[in-house]
Protein backbone atom coordinates (compact mmCIF):
# COMPACT_ATOMS: atom_id res chain seq x y z
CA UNK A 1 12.40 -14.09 -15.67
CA UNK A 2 9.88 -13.16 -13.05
CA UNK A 3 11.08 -9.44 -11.56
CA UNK A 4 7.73 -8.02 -10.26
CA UNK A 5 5.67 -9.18 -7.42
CA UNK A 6 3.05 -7.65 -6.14
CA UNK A 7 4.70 -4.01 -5.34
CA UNK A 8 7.16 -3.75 -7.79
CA UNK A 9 10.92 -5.89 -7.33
CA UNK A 10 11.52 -6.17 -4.52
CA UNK A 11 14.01 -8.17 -2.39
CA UNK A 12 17.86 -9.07 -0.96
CA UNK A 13 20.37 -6.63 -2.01
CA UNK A 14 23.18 -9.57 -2.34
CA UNK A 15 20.90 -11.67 -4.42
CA UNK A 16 17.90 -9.67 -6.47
CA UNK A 17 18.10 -6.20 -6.00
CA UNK A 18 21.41 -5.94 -7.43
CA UNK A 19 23.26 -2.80 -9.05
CA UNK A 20 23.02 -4.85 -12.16
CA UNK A 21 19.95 -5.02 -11.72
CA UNK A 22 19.35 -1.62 -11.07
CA UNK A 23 21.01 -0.36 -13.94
CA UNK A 24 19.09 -3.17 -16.31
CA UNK A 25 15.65 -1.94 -15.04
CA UNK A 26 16.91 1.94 -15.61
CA UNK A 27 18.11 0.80 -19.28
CA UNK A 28 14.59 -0.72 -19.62
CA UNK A 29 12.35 1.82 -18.17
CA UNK A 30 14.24 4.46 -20.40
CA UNK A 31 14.10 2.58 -23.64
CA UNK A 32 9.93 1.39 -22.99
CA UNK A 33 9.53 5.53 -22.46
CA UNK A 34 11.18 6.41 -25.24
CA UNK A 35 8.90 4.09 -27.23
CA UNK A 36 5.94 5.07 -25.91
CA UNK A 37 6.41 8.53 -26.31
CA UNK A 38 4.93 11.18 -28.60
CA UNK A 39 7.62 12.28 -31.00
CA UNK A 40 6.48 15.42 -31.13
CA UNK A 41 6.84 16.20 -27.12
CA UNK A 42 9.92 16.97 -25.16
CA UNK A 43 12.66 13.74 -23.96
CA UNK A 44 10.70 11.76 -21.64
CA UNK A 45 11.99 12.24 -17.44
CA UNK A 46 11.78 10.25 -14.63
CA UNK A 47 12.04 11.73 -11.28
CA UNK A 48 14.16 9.10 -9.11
CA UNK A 49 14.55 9.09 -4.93
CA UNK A 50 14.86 6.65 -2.33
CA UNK A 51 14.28 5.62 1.26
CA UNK A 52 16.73 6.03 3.84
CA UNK A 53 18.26 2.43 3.39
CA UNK A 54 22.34 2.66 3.37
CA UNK A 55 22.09 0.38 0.06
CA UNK A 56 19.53 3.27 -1.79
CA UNK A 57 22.63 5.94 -2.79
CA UNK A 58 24.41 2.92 -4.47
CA UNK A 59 20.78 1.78 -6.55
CA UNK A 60 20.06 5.05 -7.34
CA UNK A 61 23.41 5.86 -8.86
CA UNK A 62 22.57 2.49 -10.99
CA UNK A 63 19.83 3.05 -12.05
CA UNK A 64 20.39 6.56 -12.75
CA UNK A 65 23.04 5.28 -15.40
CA UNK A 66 20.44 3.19 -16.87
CA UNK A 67 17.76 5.53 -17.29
CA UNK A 68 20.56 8.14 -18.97
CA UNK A 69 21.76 5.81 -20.97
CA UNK A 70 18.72 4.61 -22.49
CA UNK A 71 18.19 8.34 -23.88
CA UNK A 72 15.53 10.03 -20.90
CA UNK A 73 16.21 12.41 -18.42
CA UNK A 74 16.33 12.27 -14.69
CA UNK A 75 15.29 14.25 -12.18
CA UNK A 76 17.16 13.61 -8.66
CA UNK A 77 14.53 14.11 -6.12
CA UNK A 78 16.59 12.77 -3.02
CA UNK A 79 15.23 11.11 0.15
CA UNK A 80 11.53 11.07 -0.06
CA UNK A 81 8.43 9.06 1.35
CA UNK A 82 7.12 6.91 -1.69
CA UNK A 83 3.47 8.92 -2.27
CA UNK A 84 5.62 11.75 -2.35
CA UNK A 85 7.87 10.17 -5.27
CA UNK A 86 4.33 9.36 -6.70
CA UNK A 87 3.33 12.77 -6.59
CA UNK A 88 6.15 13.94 -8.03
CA UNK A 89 5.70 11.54 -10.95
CA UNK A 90 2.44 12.81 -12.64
CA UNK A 91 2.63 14.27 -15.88
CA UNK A 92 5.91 12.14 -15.99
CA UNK A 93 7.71 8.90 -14.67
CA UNK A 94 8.99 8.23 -11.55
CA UNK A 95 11.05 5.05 -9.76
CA UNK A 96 11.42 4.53 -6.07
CA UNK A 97 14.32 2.85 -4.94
CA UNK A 98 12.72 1.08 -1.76
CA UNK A 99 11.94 -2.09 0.17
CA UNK A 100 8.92 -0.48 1.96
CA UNK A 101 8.35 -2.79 5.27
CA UNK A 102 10.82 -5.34 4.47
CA UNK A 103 14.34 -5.75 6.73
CA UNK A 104 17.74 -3.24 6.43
CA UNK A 105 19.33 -6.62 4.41
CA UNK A 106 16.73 -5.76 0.99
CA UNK A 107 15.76 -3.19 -1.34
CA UNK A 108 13.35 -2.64 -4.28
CA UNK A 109 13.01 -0.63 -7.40
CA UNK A 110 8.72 0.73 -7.54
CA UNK A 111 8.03 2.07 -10.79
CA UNK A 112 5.20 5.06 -11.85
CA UNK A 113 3.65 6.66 -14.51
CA UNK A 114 1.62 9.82 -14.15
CA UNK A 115 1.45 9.29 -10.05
CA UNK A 116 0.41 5.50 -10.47
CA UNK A 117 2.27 2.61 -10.36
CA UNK A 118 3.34 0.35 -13.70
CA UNK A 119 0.29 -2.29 -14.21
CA UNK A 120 1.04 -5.91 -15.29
CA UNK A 121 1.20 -4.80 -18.86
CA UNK A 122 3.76 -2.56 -18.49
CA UNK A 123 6.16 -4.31 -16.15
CA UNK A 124 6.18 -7.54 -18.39
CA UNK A 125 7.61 -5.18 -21.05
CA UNK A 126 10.11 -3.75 -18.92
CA UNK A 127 11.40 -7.72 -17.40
CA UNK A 128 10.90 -8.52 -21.47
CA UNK A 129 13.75 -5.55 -21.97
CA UNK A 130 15.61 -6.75 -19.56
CA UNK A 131 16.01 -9.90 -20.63
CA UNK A 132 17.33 -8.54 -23.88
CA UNK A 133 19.97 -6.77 -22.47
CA UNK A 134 19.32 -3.69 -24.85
CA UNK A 135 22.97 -1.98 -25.42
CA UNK A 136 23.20 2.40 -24.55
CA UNK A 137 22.35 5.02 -27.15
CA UNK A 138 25.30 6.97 -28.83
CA UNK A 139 27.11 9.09 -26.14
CA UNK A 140 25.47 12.03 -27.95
CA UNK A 141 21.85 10.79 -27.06
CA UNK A 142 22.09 10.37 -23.27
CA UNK A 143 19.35 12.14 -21.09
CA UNK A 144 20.36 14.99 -19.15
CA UNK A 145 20.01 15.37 -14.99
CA UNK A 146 18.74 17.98 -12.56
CA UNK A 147 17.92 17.96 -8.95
CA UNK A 148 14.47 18.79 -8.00
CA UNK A 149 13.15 19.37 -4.14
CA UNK A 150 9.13 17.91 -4.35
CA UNK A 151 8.96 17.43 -0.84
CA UNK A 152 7.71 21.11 -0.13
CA UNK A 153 5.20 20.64 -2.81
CA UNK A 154 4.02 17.28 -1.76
CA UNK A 155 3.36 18.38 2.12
CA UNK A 156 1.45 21.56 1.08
CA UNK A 157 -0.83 19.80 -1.47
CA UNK A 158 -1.55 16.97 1.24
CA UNK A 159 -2.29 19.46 3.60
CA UNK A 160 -5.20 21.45 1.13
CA UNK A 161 -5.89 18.19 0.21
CA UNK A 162 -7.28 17.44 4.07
CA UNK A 163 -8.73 20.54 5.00
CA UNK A 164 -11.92 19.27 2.54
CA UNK A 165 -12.74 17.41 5.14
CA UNK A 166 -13.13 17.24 9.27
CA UNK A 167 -12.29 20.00 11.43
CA UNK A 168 -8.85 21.77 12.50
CA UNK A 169 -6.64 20.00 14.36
CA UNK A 170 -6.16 22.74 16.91
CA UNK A 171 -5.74 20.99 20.73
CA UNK A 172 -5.43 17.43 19.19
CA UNK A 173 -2.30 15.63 20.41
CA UNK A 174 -0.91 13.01 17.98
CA UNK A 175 2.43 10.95 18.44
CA UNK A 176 3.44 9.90 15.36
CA UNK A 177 6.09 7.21 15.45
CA UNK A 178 8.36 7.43 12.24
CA UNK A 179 9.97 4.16 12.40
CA UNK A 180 13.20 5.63 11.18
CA UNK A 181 11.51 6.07 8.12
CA UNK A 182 10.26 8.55 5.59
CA UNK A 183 7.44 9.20 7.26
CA UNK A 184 9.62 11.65 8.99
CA UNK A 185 9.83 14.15 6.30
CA UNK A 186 6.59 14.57 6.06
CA UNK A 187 3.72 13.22 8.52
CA UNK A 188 4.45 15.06 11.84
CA UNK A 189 5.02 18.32 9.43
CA UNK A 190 1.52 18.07 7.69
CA UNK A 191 0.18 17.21 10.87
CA UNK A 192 1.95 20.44 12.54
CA UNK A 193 0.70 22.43 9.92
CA UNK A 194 -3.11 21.54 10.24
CA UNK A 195 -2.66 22.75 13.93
CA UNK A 196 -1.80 19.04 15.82
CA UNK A 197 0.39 18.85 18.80
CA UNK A 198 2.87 16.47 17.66
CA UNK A 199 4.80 14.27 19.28
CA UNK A 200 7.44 12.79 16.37
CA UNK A 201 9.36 9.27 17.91
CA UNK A 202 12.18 8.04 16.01
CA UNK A 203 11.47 10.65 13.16
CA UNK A 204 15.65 10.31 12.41
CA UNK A 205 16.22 8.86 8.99
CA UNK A 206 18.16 5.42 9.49
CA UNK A 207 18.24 2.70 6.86
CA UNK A 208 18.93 0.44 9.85
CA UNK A 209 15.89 0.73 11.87
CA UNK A 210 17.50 0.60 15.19
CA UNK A 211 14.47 1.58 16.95
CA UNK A 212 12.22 -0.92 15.75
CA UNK A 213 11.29 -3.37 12.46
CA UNK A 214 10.45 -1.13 9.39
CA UNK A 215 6.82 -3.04 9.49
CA UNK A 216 4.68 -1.54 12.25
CA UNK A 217 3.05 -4.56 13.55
CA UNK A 218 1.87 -5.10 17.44
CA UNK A 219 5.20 -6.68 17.94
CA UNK A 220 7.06 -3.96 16.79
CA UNK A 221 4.98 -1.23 18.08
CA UNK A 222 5.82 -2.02 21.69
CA UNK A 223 7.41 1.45 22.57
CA UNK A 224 4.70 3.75 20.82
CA UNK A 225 1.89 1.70 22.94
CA UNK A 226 3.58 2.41 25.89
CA UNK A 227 4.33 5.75 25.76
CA UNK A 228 0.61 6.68 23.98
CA UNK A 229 -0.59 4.90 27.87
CA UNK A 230 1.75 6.81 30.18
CA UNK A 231 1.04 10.11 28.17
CA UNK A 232 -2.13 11.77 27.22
CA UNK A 233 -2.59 11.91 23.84
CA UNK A 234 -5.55 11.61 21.99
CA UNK A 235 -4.38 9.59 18.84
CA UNK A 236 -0.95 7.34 17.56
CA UNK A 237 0.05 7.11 14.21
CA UNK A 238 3.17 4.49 12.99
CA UNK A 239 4.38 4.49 9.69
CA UNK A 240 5.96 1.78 7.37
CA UNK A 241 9.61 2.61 6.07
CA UNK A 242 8.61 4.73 3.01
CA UNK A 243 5.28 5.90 4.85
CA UNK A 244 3.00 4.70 1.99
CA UNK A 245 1.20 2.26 4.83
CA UNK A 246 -0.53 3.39 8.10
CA UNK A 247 -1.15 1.82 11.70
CA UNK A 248 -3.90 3.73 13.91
CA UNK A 249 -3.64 3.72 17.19
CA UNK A 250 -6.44 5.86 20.21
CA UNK A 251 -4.93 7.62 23.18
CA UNK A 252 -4.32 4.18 25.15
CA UNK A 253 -2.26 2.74 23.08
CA UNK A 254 -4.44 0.16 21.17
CA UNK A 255 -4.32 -0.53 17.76
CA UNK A 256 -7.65 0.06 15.60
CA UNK A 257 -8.08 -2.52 13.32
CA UNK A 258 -6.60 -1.93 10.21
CA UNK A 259 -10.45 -2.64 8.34
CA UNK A 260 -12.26 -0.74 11.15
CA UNK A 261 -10.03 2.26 9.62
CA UNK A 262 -10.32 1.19 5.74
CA UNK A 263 -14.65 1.57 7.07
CA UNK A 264 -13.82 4.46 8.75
CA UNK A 265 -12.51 6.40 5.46
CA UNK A 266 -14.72 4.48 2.62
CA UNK A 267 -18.10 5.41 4.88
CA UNK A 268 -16.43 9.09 4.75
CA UNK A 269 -15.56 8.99 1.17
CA UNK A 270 -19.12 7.11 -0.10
CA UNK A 271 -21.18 9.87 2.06
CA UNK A 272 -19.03 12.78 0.78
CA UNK A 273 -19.47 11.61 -3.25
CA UNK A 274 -22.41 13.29 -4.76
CA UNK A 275 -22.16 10.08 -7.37
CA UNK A 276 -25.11 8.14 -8.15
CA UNK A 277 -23.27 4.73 -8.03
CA UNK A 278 -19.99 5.45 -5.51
CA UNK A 279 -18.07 2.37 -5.18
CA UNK A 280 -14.91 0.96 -2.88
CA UNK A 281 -12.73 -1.16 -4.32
CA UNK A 282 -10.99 -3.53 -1.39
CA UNK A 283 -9.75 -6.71 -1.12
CA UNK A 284 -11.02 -10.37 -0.63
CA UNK A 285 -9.95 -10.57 2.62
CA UNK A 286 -11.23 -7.58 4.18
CA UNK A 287 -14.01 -7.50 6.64
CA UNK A 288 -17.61 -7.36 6.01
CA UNK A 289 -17.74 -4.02 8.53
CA UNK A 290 -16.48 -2.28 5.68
CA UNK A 291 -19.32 -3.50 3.58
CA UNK A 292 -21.95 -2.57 6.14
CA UNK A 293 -20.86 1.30 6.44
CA UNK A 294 -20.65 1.03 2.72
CA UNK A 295 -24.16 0.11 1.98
CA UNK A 296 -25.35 2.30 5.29
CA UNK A 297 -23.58 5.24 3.15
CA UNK A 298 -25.43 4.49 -0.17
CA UNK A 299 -22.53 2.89 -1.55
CA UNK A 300 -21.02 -0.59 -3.09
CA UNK A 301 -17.72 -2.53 -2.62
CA UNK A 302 -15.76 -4.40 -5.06
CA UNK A 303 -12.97 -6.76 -4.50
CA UNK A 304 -10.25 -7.26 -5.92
CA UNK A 305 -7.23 -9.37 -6.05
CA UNK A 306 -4.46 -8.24 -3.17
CA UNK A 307 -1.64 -5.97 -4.56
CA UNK A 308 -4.20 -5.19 -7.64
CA UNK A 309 -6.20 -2.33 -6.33
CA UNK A 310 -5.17 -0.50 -9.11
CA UNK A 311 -6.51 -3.39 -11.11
CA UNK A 312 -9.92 -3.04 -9.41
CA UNK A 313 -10.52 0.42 -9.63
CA UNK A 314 -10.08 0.06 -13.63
CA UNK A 315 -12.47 -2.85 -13.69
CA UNK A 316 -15.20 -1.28 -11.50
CA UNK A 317 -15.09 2.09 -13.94
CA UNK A 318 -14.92 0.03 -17.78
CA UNK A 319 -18.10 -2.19 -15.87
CA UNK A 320 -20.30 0.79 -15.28
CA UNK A 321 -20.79 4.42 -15.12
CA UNK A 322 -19.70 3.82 -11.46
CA UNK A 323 -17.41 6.30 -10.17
CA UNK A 324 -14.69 5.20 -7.56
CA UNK A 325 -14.32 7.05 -4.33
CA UNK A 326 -11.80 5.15 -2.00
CA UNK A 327 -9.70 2.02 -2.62
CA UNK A 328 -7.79 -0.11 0.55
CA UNK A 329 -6.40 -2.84 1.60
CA UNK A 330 -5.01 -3.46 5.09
CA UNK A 331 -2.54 -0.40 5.73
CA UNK A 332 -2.62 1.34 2.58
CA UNK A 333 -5.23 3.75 1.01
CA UNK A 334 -5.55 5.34 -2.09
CA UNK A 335 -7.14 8.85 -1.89
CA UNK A 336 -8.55 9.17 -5.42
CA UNK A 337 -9.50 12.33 -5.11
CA UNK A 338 -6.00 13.63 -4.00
CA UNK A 339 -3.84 11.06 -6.34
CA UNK A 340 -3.82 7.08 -7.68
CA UNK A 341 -0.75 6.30 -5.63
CA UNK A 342 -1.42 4.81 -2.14
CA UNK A 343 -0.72 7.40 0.75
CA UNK A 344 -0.26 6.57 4.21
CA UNK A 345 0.44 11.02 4.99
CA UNK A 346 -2.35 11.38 3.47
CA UNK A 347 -4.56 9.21 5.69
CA UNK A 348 -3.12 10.14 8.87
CA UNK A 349 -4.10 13.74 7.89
CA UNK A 350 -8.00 12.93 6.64
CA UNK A 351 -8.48 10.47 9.31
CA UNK A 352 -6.80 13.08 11.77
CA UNK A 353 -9.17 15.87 10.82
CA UNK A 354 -12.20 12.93 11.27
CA UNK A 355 -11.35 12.11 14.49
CA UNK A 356 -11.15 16.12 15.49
CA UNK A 357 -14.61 16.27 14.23
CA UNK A 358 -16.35 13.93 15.67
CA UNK A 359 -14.05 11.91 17.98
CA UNK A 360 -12.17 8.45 17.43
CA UNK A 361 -15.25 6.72 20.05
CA UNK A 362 -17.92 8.21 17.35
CA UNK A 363 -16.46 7.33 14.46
CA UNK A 364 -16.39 3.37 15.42
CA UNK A 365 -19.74 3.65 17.23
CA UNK A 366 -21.68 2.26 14.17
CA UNK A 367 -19.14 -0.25 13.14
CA UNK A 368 -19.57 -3.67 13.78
CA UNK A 369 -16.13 -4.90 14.69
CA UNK A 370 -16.45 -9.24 14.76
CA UNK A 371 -13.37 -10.84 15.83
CA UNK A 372 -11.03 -11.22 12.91
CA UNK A 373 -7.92 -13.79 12.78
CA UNK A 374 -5.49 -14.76 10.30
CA UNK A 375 -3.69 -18.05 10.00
CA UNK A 376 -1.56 -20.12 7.45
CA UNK A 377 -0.98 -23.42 6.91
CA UNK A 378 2.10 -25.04 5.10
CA UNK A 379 1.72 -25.88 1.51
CA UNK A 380 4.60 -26.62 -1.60
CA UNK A 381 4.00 -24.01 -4.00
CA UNK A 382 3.60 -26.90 -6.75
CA UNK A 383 0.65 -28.23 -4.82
CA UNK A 384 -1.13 -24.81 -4.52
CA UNK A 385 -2.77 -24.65 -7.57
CA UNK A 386 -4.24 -28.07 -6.89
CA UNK A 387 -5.48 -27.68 -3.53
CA UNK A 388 -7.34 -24.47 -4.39
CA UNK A 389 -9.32 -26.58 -6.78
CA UNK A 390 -9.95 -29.05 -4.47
CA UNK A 391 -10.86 -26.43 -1.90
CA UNK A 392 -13.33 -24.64 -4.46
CA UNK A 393 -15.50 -27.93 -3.58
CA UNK A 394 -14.71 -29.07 -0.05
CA UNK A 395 -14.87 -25.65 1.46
CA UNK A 396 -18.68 -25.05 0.50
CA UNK A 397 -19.39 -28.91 1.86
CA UNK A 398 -17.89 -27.72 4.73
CA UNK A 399 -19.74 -25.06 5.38
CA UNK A 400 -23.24 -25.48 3.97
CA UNK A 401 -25.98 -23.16 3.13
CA UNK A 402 -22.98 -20.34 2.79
CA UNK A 403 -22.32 -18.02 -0.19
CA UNK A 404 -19.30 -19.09 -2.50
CA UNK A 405 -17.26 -16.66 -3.98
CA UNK A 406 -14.06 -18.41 -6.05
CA UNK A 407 -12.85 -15.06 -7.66
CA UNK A 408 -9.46 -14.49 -5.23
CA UNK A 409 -9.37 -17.97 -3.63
CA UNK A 410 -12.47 -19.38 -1.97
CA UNK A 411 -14.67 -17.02 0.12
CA UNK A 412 -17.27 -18.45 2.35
CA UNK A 413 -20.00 -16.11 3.13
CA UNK A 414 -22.77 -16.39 6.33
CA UNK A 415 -25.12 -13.34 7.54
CA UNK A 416 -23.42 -13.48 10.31
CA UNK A 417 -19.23 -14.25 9.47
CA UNK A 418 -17.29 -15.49 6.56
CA UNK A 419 -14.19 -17.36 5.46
CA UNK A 420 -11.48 -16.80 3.03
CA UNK A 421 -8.64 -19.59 1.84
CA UNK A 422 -5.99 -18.29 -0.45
CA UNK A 423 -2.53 -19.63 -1.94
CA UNK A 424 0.11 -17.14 -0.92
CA UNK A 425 1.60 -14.96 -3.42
CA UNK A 426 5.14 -14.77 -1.90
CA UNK A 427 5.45 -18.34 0.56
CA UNK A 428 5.16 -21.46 0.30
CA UNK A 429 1.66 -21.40 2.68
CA UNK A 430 -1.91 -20.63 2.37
CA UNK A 431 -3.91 -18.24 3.87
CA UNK A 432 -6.35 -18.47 6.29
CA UNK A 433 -8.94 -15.21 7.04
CA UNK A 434 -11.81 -15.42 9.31
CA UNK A 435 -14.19 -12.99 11.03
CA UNK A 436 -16.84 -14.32 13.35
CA UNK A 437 -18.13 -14.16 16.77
CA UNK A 438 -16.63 -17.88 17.01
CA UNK A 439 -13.91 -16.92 14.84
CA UNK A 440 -11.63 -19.76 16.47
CA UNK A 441 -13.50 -22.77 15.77
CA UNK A 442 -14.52 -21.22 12.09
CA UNK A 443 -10.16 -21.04 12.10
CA UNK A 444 -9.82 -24.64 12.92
CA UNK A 445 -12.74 -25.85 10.85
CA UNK A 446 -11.24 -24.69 7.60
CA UNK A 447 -7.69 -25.56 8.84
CA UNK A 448 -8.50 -29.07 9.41
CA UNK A 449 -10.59 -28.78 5.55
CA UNK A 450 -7.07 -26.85 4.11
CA UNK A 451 -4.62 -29.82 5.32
CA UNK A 452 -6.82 -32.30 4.23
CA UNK A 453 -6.89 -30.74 0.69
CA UNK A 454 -3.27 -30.84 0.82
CA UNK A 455 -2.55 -34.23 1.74
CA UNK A 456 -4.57 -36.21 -0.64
């Protein structure tokens, strides 16, 4: 059985995410509680919610059973946005029933322990219960259910959480487009509450997404661009489905790099930390820029496989007596000092008090922003492993006198750009990431190099 990608299960709702399912994951996640609780403390709980998807009611009901069955108790928390779930999960478990960015046709089931989410460890022992199709307790044994409201909770402590940092939002007019999403129970109030003028576009809940795809992507985000160019606002905001990612946008409408934000934050969070050895932990295929503002800031970056940050963080602190300030990869940001969960409210409400101090045009000043492309290239998962090998030496006689990093695919590094080739996770492709002054012919260089690795 292999249930978990990289966030959780996630998938169609006629297919994988099924009510069986559901119910089999609840039955699991109750039963590997129950074991790995102290006897001497209360039942374990798990607070359970959902996105606004018109399958969620039917999944949470499922897994609800499940979870009562095995023997814990559930707390109903309702619609929320996922970090707010995770919030609502420390000192306790949680499970989102959500497909984040996918389409209205899937779901997913995101589980969380103490406000982070279930490492590799722990979700091979839940797909290991599963597969053992573990019967109920006795009828006398079943957990017990309440409803709890977090939401109130969640927005207030994001909300302290930002006024560390920045100035007061007062006279800075945001447009914040929910997506039909969660995002609307929470970003343009938090934002409202630090003293924006908000703008909220399509902030009705509907597991549809009429208004646009639940992925904010420059297709998608056609209608927010255009009314950020006829208006005057000074900053856009778009949110994912269950608002754990963020898209940036200034006052004309144009998207700000999603890395030239992760350097906007980690400089912020490095030069903040009164650590000796502050470190980011990002991805392999984020840009150098974030690097640069890094090191300007006194700190280090670490990378780390994509999906794992939680992965990376753990390494960089059992390595050294390094303390970890900010973790990111494209879209989403963990916060550490506000929670381990990854929080898109929460960075449109630090990066919102940022820009009020110093302005959006400051705050990318220093950063070097290179051209940065993405491409993929067609490859049968079986011959993935393979090629990467073969890659690990072609790619460095490719590009000579580089340095070659084979830790998360093959990374080609240059003072002045770099080059990363990885097998995809979820298709049957592999990744292309460049950033370079000449990032198109660096592209087509290693694409021509990546297709001849897969043909021989």
């Amino acid at each position: 059985m292999d249930l978990f990608g990289t966030a959780g299960i996630r998938g169609s709702i006629a297919s994988r995410v099924t009510p069986e399912l559901a119910l089999a994951v609840g039955r699991a996640a109750g039963t590997d509680a129950l074991d790995d609780a102290d006897p001497q403390r209360t039942t374990p709980e798990f607070v359970l919610a959902r996105d606004g998807r018109e399958t969620g009611p039917g999944l949470v009901a499922a897994l609800e059973t499940g979870l009562e069955s095995a023997g814990v108790d559930v707390r109903r928390a309702g619609m929320l946005p996922t970090p707010a779930l995770a919030f609502a999960s420390r000192n306790r478990r949680g499970v989102m029933v959500t497909a984040s960015h996918n389409p209205p046709t899937d779901n997913g089931l995101k589980l969380f322990v103490d406000g982070q989410e279930y490492d590799d460890d722990a979700e091979a022992r839940i797909e290991s219960l599963v597969e053992e199709e573990i019967d109920p307790v006795s009828w006398d044994e079943w957990g017990a259910v309440e409803s709890i409201d977090p939401l109130a909770d969640y927005r207030a402590a994001v909300v302290a959480y930002a006024r560390e940092y920045g100035a007061a939002l007062d006279g800075l007019s945001i447009t914040v487009d929910c997506g039909n999403g969660m995002a609307s129970r929470a970003t343009p109030q938090v934002l409202g509450t630090l003293g924006a003028d908000v703008t909220a576009l399509n902030a009705n809940v509907d597991g549809a997404f009429p208004a646009r795809g639940s992925k904010p992507t420059p297709e998608t985000l056609g209608d927010l661009q255009e009314f950020l160019a006829d208006d005057d606002a000074d900053l856009g905001i778009a949110h994912d489905g269950d608002a754990d990612r963020i898209v940036v946008l200034d006052g004309q409408g144009d998207i700000v790099h999603e890395d030239t934000i992760v350097a906007m934050l980690a400089e912020h969070y490095v030069r903040e930390s009164d650590a000796e050895d502050p470190v980011v932990v990002t991805t392999p295929n984020a840009s150098s820029r974030i690097d640069e503002r890094v090191a300007a800031a006194g700190g280090r970056v670490e990378r780390v496989r994509l999906g794992a940050l939680h992965e990376g963080i753990a390494a960089a602190r059992a390595a050294s007596e390094a303390r970890v300030v900010f973790a990111a990869e494209p879209w989403k940001h963990i916060h550490l000092g506000f929670g381990p969960w990854i929080d898109g409210v929460a960075s449109a409400a630090v990066l919102a008090r940022l820009i009020a101090d110093s302005g959006l045009d400051a705050l990318r000043e220093p950063i070097t922003e290179l051209p940065y492309r993405k491409a993929s290239v067609e490859c049968p998962d079986e011959r993935k492993a393979a090629v990467m090998d073969r890659l690990a030496t072609t790619l460095p006689e490719t590009f000579p006198e580089s340095d070659v990093s084979t830790a998360h695919g093959v990374r080609i590094e240059r003072s002045d750009e770099w080059v990363l080739v990885r097998k995809s996770g979820t298709e049957p492709k592999v990744r292309i990431y460049a950033e370079s002054e000449r990032v198109d012919e660096l592209i087509e260089r290693t694409r021509e190099t990546v297709e001849t690795a897969i043909a021989e």
